[in-house]
Protein backbone atom coordinates (compact mmCIF):
# COMPACT_ATOMS: atom_id res chain seq x y z
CA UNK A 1 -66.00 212.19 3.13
CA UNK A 2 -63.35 210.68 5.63
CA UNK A 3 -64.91 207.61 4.61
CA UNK A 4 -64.76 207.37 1.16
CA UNK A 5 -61.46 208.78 1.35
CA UNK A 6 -60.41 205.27 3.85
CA UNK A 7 -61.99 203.61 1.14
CA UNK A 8 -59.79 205.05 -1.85
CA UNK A 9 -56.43 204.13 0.12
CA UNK A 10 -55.99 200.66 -0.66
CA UNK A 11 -57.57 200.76 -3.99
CA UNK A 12 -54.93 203.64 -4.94
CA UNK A 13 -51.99 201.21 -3.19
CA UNK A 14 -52.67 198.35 -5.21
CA UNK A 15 -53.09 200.11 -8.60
CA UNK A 16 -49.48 201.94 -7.10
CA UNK A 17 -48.02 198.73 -6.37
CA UNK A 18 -49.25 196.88 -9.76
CA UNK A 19 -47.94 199.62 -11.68
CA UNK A 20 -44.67 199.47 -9.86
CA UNK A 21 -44.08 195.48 -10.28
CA UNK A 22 -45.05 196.24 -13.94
CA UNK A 23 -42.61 198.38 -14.31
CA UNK A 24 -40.00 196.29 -12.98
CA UNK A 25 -41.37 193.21 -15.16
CA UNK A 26 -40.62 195.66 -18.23
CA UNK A 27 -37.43 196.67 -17.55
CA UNK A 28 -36.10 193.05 -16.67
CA UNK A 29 -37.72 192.15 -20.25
CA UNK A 30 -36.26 194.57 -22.01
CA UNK A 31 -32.61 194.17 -20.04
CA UNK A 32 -33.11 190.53 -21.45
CA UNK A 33 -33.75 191.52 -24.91
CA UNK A 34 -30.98 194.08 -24.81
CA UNK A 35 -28.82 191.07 -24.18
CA UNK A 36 -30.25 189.19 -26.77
CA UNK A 37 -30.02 191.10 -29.66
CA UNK A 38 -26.00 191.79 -27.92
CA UNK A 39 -25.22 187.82 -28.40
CA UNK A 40 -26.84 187.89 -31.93
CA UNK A 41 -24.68 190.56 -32.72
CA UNK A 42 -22.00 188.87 -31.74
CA UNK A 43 -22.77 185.69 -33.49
CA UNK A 44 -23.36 187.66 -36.45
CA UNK A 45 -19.66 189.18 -36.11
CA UNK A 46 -18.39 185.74 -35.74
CA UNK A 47 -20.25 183.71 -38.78
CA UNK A 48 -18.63 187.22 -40.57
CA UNK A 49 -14.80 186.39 -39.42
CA UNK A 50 -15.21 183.26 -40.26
CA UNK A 51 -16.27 183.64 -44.03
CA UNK A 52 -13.13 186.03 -44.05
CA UNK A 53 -11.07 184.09 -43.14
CA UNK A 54 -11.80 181.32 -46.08
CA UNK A 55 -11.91 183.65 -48.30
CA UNK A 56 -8.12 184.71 -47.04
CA UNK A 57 -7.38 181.53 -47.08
CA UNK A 58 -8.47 180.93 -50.92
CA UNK A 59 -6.51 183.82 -51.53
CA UNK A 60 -3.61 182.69 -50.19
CA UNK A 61 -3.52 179.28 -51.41
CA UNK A 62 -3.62 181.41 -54.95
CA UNK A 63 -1.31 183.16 -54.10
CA UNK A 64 1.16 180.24 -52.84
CA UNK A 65 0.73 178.52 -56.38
CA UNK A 66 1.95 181.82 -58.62
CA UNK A 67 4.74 182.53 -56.57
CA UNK A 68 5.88 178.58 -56.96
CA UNK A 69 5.28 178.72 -60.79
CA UNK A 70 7.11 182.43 -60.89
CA UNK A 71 9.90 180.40 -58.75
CA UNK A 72 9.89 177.77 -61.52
CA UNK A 73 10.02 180.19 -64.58
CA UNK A 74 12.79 181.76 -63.11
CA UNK A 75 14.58 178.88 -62.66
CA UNK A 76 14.33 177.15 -65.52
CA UNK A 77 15.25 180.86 -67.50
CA UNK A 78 18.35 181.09 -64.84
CA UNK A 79 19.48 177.41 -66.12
CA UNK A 80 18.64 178.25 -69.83
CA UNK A 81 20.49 181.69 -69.49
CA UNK A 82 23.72 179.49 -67.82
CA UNK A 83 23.29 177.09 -70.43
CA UNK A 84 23.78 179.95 -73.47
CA UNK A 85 26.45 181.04 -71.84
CA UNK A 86 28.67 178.01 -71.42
CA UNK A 87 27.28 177.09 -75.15
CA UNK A 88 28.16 180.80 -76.20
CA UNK A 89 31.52 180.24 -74.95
């Protein structure tokens, strides 16, 4: 019985250790994929501010253009309104 038991030992340490290296192979894989998916997020979150900001910048060149032609309509009522006046008078 003693010998089968001597016999058993190193069989059980190697399926111990194999497990164990295993074990640390997954965990190293997964640690890598973990980081992975965190630097696709983050390139994800990037290509994202960066279509925002085009699109903010489209907005603003918009916006630029009215408030130039609302600047022009108001000036050229402020000169017609000046020009009644000095007319009306």
């Amino acid at each position: 019985m003693l010998n089968t038991i001597l016999k058993f030992v190193p069989f059980a340490f190697t399926i111990f250790k194999t497990f164990f290296l295993e074990k640390k192979h997954d965990y190293k894989v997964k640690h890598f994929n973990q980081t992975r998916e965190k630097i696709n997020t983050i390139e994800n979150m990037i290509v994202k501010v960066e279509k925002k900001i085009r699109e903010n910048r489209v907005e603003i060149e918009e916006l630029r253009k009215q408030v130039i032609l609302s600047r022009i309509i108001n000036i050229a009522l402020f000169v017609v309104i000046i020009l009644m006046m000095i007319f009306m008078y």
